[in-house]
N, C-alpha and C. Protein backbone atom coordinates (compact mmCIF):
# COMPACT_ATOMS: atom_id res chain seq x y z
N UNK A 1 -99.41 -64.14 14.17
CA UNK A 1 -98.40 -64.05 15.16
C UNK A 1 -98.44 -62.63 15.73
N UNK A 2 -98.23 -62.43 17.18
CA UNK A 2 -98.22 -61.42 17.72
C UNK A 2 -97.39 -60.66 18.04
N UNK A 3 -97.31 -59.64 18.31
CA UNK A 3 -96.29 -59.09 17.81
C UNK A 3 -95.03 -59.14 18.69
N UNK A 4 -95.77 -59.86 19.99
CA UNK A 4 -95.15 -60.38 21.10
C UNK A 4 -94.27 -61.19 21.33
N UNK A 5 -94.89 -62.20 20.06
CA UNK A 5 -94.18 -63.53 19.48
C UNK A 5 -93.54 -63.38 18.67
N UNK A 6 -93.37 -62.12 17.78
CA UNK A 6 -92.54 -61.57 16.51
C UNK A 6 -90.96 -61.34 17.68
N UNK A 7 -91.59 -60.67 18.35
CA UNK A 7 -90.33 -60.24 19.27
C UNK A 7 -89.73 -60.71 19.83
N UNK A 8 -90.36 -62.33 20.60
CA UNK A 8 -90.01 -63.34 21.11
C UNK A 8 -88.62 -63.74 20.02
N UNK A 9 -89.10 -64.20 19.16
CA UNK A 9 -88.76 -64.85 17.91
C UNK A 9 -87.39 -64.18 17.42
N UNK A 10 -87.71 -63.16 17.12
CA UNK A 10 -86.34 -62.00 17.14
C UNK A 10 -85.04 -62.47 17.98
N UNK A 11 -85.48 -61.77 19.21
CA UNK A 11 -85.06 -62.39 20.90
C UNK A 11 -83.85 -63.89 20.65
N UNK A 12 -85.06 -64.72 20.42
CA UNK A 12 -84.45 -65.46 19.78
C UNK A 12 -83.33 -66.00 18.99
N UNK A 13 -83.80 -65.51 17.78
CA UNK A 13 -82.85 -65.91 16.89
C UNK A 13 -81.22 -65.14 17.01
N UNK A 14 -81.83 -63.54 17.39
CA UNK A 14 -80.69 -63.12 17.79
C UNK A 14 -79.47 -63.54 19.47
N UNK A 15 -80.33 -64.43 19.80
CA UNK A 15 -79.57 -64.85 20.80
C UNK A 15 -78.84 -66.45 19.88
N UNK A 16 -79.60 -66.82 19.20
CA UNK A 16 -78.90 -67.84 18.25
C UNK A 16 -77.76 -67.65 17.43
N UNK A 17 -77.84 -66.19 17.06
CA UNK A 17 -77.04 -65.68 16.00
C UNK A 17 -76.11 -65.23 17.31
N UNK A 18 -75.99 -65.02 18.34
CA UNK A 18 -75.07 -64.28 19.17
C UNK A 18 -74.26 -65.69 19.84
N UNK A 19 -74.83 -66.65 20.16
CA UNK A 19 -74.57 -68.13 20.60
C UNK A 19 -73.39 -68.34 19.02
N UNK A 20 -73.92 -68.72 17.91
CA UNK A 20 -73.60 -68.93 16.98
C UNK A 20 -71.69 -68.20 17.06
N UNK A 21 -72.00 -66.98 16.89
CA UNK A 21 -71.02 -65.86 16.85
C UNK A 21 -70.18 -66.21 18.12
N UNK A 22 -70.80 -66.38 19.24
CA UNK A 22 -69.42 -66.44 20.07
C UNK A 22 -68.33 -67.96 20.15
N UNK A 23 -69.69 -68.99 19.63
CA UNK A 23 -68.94 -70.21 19.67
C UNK A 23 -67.75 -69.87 18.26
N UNK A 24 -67.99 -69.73 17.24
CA UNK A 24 -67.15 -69.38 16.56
C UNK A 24 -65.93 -68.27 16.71
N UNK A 25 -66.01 -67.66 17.62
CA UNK A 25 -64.81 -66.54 18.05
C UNK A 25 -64.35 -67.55 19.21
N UNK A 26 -64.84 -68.46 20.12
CA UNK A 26 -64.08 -69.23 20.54
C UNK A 26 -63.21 -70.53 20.00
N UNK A 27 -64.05 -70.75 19.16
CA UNK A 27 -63.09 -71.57 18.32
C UNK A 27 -62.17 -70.89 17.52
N UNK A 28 -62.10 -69.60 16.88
CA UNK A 28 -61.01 -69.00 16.02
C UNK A 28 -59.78 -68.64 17.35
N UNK A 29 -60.44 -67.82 18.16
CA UNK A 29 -58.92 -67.86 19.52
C UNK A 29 -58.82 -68.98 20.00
N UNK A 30 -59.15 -69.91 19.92
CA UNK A 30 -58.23 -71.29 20.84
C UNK A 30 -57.10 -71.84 19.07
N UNK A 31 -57.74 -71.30 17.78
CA UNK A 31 -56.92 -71.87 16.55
C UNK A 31 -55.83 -70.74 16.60
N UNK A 32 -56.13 -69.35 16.87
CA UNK A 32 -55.04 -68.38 16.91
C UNK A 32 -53.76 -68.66 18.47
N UNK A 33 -54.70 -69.01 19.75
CA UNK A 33 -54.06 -69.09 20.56
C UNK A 33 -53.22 -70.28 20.10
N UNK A 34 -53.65 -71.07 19.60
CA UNK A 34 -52.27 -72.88 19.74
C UNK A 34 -51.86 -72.58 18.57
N UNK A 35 -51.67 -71.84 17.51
CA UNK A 35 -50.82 -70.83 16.62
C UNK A 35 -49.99 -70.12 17.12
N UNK A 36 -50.34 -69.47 17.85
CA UNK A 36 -49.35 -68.61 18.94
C UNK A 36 -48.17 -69.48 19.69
N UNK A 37 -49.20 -70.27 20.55
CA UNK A 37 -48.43 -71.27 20.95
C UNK A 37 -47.17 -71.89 20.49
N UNK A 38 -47.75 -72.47 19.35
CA UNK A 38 -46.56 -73.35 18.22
C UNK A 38 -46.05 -72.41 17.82
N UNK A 39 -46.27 -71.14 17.33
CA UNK A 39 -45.15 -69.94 16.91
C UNK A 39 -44.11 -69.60 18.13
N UNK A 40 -44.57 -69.73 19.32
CA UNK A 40 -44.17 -69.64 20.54
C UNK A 40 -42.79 -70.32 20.79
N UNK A 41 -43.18 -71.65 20.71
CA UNK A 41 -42.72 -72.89 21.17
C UNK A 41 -41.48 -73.45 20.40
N UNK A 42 -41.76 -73.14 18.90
CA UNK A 42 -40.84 -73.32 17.98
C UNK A 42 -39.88 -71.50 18.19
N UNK A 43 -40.21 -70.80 18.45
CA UNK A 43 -38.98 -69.33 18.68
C UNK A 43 -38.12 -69.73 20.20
N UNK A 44 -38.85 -70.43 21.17
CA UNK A 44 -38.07 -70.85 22.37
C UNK A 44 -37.39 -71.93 22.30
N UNK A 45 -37.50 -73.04 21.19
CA UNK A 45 -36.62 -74.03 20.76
C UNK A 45 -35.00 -73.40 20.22
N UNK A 46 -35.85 -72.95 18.85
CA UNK A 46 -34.47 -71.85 18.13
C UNK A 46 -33.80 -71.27 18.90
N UNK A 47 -34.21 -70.42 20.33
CA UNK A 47 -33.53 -69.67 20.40
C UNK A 47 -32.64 -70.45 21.75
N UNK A 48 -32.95 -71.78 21.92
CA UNK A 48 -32.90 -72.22 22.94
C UNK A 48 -31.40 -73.21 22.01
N UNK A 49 -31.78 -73.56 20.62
CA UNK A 49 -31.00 -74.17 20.08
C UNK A 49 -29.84 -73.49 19.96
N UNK A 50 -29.93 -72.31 19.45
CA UNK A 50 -29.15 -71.01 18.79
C UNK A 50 -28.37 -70.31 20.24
N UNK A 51 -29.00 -70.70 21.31
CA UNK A 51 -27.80 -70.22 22.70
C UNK A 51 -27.06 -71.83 22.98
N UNK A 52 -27.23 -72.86 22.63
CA UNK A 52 -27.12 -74.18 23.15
C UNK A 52 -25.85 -73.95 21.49
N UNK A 53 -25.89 -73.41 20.42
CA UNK A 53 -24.99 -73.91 19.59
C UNK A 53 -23.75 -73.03 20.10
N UNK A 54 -24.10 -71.31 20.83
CA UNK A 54 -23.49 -70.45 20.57
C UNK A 54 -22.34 -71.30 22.17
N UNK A 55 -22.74 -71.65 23.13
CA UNK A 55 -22.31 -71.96 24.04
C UNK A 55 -21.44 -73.18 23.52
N UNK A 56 -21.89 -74.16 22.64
CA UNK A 56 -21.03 -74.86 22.11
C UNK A 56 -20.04 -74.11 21.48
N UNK A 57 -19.87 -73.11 20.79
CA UNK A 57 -19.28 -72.44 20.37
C UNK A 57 -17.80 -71.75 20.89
N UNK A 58 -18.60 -71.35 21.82
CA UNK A 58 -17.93 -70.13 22.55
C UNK A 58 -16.93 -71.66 23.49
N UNK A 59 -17.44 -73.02 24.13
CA UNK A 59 -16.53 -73.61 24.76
C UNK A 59 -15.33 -74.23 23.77
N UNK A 60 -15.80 -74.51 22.73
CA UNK A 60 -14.54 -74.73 21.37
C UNK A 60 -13.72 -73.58 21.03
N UNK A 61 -14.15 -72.67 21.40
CA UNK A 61 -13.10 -71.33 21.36
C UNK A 61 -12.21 -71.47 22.08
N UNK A 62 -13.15 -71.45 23.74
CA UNK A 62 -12.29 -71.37 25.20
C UNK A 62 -11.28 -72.58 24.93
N UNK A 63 -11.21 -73.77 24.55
CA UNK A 63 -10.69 -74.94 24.33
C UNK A 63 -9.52 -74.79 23.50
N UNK A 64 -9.78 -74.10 22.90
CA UNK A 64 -8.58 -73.70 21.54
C UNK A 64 -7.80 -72.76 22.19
N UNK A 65 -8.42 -71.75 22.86
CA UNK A 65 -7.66 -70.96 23.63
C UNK A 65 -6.37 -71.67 24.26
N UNK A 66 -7.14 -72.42 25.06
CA UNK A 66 -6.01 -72.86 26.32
C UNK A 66 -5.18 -73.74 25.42
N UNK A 67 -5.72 -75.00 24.49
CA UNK A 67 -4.93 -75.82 23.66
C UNK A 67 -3.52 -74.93 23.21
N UNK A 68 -3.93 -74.04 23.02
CA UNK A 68 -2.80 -72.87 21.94
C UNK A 68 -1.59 -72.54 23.14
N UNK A 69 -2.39 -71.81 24.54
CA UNK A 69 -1.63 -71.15 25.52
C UNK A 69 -0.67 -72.10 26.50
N UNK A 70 -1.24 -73.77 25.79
CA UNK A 70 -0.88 -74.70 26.55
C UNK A 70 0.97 -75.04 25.84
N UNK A 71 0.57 -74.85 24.41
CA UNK A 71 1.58 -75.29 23.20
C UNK A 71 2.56 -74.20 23.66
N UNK A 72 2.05 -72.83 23.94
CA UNK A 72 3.14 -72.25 23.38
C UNK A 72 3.88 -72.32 24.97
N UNK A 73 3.42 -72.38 26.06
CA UNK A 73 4.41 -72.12 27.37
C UNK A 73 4.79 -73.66 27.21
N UNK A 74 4.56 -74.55 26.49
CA UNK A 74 5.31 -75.95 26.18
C UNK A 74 6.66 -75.63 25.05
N UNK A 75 6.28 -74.90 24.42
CA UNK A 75 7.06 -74.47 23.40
C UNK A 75 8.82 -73.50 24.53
N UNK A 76 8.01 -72.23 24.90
CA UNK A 76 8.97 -71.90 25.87
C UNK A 76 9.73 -72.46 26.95
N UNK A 77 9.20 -73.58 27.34
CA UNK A 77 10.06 -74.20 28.33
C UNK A 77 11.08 -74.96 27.44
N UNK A 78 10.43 -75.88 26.19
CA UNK A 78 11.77 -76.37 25.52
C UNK A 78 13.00 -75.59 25.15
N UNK A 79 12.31 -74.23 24.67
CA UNK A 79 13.23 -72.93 24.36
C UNK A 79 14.09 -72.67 25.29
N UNK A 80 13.56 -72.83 26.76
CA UNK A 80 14.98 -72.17 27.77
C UNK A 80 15.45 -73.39 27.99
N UNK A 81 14.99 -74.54 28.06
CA UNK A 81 16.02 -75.96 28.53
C UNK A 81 16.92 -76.39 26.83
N UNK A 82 16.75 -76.26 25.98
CA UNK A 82 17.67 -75.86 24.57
C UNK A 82 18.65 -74.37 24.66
N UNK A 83 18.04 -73.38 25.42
CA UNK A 83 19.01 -72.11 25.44
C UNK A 83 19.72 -72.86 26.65
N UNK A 84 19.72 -73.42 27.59
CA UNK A 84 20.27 -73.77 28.94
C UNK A 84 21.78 -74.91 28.35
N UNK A 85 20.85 -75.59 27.11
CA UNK A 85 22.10 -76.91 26.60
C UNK A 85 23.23 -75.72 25.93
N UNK A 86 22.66 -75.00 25.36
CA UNK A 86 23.94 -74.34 24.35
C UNK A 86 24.95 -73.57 25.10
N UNK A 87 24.04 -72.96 26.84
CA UNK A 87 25.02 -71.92 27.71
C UNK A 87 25.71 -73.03 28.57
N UNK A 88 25.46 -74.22 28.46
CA UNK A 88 26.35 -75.15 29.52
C UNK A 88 27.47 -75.91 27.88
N UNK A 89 26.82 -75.92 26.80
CA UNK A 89 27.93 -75.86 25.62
C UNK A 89 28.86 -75.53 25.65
N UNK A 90 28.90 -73.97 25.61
CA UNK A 90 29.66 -72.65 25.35
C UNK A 90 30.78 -73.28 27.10
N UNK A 91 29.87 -73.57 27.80
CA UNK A 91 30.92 -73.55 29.36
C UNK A 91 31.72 -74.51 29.29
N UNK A 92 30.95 -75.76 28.63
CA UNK A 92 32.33 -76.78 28.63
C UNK A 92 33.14 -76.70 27.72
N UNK A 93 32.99 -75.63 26.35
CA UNK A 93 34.19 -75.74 25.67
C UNK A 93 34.84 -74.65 26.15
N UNK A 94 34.46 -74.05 27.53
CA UNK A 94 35.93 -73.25 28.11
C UNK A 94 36.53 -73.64 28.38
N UNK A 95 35.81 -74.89 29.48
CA UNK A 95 36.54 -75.74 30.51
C UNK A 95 37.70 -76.83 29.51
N UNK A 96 37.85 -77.08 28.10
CA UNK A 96 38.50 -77.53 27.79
C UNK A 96 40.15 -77.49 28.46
N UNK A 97 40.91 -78.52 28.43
CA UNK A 97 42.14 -78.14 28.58
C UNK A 97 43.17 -77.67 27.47
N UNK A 98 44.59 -77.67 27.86
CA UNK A 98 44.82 -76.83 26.47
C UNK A 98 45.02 -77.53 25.24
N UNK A 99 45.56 -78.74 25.66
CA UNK A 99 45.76 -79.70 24.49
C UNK A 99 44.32 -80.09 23.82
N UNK A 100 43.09 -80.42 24.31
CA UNK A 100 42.19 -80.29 23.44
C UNK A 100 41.43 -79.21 23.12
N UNK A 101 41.51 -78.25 23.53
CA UNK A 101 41.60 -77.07 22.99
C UNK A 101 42.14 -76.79 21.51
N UNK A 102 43.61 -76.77 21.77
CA UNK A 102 44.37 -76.83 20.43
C UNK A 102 44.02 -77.61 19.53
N UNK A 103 44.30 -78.87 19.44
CA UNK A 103 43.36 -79.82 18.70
C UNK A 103 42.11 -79.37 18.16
N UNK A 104 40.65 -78.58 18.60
CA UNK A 104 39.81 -77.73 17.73
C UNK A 104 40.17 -76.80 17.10
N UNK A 105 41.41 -76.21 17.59
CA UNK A 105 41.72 -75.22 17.07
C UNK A 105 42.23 -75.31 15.47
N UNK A 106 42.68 -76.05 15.74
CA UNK A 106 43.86 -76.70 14.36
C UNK A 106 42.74 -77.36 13.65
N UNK A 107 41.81 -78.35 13.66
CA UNK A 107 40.98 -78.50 12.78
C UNK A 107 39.69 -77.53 12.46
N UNK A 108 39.51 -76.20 13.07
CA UNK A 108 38.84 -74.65 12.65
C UNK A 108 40.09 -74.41 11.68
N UNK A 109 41.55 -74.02 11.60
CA UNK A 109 42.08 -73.91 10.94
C UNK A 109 42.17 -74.37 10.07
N UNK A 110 42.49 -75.80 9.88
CA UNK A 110 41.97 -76.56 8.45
C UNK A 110 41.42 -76.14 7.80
N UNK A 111 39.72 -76.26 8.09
CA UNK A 111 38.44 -76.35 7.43
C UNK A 111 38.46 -74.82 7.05
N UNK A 112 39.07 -73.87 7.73
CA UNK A 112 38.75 -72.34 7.36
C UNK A 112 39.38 -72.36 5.94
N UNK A 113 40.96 -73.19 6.02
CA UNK A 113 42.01 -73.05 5.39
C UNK A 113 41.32 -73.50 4.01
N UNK A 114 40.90 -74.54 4.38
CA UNK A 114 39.77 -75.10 2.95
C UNK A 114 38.90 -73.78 2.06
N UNK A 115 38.07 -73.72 3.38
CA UNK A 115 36.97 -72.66 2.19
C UNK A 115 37.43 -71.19 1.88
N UNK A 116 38.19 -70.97 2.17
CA UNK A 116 39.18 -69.52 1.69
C UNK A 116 40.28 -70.04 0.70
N UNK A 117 41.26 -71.25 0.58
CA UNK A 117 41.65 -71.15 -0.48
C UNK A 117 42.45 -70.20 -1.01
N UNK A 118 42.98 -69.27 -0.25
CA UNK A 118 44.06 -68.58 -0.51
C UNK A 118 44.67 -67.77 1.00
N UNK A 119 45.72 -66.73 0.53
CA UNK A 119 46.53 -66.64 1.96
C UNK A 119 45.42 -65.95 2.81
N UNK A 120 45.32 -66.13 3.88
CA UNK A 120 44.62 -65.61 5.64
C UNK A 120 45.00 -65.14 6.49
N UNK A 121 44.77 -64.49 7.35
CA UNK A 121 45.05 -64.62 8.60
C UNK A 121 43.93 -64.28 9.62
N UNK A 122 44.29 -64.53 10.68
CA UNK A 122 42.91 -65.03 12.34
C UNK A 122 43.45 -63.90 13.14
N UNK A 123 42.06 -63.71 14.07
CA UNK A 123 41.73 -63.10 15.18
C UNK A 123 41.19 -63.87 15.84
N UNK A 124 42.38 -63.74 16.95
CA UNK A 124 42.12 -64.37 18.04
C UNK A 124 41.37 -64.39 19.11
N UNK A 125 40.79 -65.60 20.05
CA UNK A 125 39.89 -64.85 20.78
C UNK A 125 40.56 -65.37 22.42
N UNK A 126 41.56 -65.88 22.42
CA UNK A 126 42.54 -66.22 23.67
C UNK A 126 43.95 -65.95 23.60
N UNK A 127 44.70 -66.13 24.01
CA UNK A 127 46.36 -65.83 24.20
C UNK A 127 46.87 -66.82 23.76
N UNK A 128 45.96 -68.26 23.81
CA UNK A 128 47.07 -69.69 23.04
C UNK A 128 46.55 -69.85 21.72
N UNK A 129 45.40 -68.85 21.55
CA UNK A 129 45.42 -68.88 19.85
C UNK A 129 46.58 -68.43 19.24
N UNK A 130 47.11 -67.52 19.75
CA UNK A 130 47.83 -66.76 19.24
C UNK A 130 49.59 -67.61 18.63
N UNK A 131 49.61 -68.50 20.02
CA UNK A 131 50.60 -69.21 20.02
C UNK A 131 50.13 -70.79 18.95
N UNK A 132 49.19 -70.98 19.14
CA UNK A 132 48.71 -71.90 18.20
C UNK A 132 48.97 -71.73 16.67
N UNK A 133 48.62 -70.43 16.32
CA UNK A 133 48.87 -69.57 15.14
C UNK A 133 50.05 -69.72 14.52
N UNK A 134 51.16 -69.17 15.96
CA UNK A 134 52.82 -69.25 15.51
C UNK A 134 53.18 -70.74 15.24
N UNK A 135 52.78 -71.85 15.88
CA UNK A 135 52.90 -73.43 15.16
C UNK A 135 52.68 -73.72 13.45
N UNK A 136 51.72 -73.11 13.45
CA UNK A 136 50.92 -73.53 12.16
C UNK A 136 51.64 -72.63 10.68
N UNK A 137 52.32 -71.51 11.63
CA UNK A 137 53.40 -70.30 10.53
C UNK A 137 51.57 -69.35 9.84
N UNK A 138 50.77 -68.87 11.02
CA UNK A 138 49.82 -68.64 10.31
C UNK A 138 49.75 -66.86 10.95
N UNK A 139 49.75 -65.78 10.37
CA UNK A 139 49.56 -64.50 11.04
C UNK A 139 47.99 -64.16 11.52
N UNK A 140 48.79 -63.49 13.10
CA UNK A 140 47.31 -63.02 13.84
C UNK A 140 47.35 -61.58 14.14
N UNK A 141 46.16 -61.28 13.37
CA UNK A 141 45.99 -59.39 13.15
C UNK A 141 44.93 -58.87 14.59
N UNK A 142 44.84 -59.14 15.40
CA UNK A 142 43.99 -58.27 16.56
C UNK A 142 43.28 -59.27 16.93
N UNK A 143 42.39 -59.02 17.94
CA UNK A 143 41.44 -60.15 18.63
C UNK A 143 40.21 -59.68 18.71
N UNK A 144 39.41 -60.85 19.06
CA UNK A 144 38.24 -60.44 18.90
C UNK A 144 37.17 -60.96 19.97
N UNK A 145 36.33 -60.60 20.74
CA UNK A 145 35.47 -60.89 21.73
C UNK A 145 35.03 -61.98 21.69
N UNK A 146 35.16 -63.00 22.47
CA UNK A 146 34.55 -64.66 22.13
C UNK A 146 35.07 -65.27 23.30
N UNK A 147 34.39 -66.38 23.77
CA UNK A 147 34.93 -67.02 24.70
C UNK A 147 35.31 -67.94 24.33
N UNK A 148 35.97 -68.10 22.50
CA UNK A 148 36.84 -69.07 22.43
C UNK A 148 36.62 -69.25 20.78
N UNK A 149 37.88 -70.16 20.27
CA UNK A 149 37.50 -70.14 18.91
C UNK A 149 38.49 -68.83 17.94
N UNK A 150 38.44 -69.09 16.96
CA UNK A 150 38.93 -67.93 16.02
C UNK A 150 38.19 -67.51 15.00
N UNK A 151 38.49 -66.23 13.72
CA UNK A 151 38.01 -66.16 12.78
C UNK A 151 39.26 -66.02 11.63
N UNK A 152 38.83 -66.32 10.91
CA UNK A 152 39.57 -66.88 9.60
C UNK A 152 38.58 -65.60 8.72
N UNK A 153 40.22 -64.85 8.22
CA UNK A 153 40.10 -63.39 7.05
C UNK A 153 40.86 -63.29 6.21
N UNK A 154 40.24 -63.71 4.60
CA UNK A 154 41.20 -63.60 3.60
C UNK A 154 42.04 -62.41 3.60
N UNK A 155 43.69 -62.47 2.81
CA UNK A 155 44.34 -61.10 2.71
C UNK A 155 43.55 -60.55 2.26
N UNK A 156 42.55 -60.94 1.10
CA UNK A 156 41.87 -59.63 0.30
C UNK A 156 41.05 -58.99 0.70
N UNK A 157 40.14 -59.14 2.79
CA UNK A 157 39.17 -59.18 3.02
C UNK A 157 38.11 -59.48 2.73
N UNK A 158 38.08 -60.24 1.46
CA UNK A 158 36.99 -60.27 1.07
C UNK A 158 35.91 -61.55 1.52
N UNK A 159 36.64 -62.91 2.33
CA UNK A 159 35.80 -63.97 2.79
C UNK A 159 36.61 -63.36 4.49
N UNK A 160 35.35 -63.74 5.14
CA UNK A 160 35.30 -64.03 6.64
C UNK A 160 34.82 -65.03 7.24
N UNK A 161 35.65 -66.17 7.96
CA UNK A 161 35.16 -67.37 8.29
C UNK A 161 35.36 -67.03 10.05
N UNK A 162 33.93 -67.28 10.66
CA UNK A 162 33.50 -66.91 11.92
C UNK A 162 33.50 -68.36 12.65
N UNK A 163 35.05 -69.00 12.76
CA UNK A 163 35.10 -70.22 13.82
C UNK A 163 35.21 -70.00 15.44
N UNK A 164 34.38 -68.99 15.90
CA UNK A 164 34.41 -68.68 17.10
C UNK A 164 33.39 -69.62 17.76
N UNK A 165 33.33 -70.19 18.85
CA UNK A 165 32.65 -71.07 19.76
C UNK A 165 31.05 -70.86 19.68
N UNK A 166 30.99 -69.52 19.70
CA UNK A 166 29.40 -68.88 19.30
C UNK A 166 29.28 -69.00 18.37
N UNK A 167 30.05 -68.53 16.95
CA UNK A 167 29.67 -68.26 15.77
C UNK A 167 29.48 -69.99 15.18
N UNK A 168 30.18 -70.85 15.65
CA UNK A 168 30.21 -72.31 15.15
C UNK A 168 28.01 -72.27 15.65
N UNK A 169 28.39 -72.19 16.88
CA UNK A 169 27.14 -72.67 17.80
C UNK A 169 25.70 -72.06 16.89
N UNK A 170 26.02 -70.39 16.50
CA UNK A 170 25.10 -69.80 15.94
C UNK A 170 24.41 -70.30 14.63
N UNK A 171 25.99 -70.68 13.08
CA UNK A 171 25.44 -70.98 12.22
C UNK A 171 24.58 -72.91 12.51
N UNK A 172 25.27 -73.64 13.27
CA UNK A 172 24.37 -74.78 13.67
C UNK A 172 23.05 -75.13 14.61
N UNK A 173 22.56 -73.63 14.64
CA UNK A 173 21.68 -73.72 16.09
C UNK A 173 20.68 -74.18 15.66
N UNK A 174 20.25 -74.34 14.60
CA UNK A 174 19.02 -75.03 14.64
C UNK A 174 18.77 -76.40 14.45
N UNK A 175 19.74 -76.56 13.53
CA UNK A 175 20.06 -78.60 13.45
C UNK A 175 20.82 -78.95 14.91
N UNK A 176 21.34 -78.11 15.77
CA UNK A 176 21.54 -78.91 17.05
C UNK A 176 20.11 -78.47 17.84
N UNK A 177 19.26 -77.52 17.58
CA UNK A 177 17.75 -77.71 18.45
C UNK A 177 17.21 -78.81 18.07
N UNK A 178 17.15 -79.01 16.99
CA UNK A 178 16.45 -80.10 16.56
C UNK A 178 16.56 -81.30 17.27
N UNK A 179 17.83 -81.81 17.24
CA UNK A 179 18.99 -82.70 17.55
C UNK A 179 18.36 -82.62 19.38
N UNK A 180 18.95 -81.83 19.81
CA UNK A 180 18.71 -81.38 21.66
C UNK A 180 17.18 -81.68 21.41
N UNK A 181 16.39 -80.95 20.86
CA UNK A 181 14.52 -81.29 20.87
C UNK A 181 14.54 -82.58 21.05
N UNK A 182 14.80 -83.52 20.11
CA UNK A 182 14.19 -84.70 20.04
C UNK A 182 15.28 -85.88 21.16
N UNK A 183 16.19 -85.37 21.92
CA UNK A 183 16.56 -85.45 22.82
C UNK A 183 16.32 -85.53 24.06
N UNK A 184 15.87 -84.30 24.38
CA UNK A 184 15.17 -83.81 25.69
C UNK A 184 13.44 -83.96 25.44
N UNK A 185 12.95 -84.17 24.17
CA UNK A 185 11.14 -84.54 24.41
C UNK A 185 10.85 -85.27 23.27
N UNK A 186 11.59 -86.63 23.54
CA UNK A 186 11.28 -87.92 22.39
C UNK A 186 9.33 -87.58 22.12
């Protein structure tokens, strides 16, 4: 063989070995590239999932939000149409006349007369309490701010019964919200 043909041969093989070599670097980047790919493809899913949960997220928030902001200005409107029943309350037991007037009056007296249990006397919160008082043989020591109603004060000071129109209204205000609630929003 010549040395022509040695070289040929060479030539050759090293173009075999270079053929060889590149088909194999094309086949390792098309296995790295669709690796890539699928590493790719699966991070744009996740992250595609992971903004798709967060957006679910974030609208169950917004939802709760308003659900909440919805309750509570539902809540406040019952609050002023219940504050509205107790200030048109308070007005019609002004508007009472005097005879039923008196008549509450005398059964506040009673019931005071009950849970004190010994001698009393009231502060008045009108001018026919006062005279109501002198019926009953009951003493009235000063008056007291109310648009109606009395309070009942042992001699010993020591019990104070607050039958004033408010003070009735105050210790029952919540069993008559209740009462007015399920009234005004069956």
């Amino acid at each position: 063989m010549s040395a022509e043909a040695i070289i040929q041969q060479i030539k050759q093989d090293a173009e075999k070995e270079i053929n060889e070599i590149k088909k194999e670097t094309k086949e390792k980047t098309n296995e790295i590239n669709a690796r890539i790919k699928k590493i790719t493809d699966e991070m744009k899913q996740q992250m595609l999932d992971k903004g798709e949960q967060e957006a679910e997220n974030l609208k169950k928030i917004e939802i709760s939000k308003a659900n909440q902001e919805a309750k509570r200005k539902q809540m406040q409107t019952k609050e002023k149409l219940i504050d509205t029943c107790f200030q048109d309350a308070i007005k019609k037991l002004n508007e009472l006349d005097d005879g039923q007037y008196e008549k509450i009056i005398i059964k506040l007296i009673e019931k005071g007369r009950e849970q004190i249990n010994d001698a009393f006397y009231i502060q008045s919160s009108k001018p026919l309490d006062k005279k109501i008082a002198e019926k009953q043989k009951i003493t009235v020591k000063g008056t007291i701010d109310a648009s109606g109603g009395i309070r009942l004060i042992s001699e010993k000071g020591t019990i104070t019964i607050d039958n004033t129109f408010e003070g009735i209204l105050t210790r029952k205000k919540q069993e008559i919200r209740v009462q007015v609630g399920n009234i005004l929003f069956p």
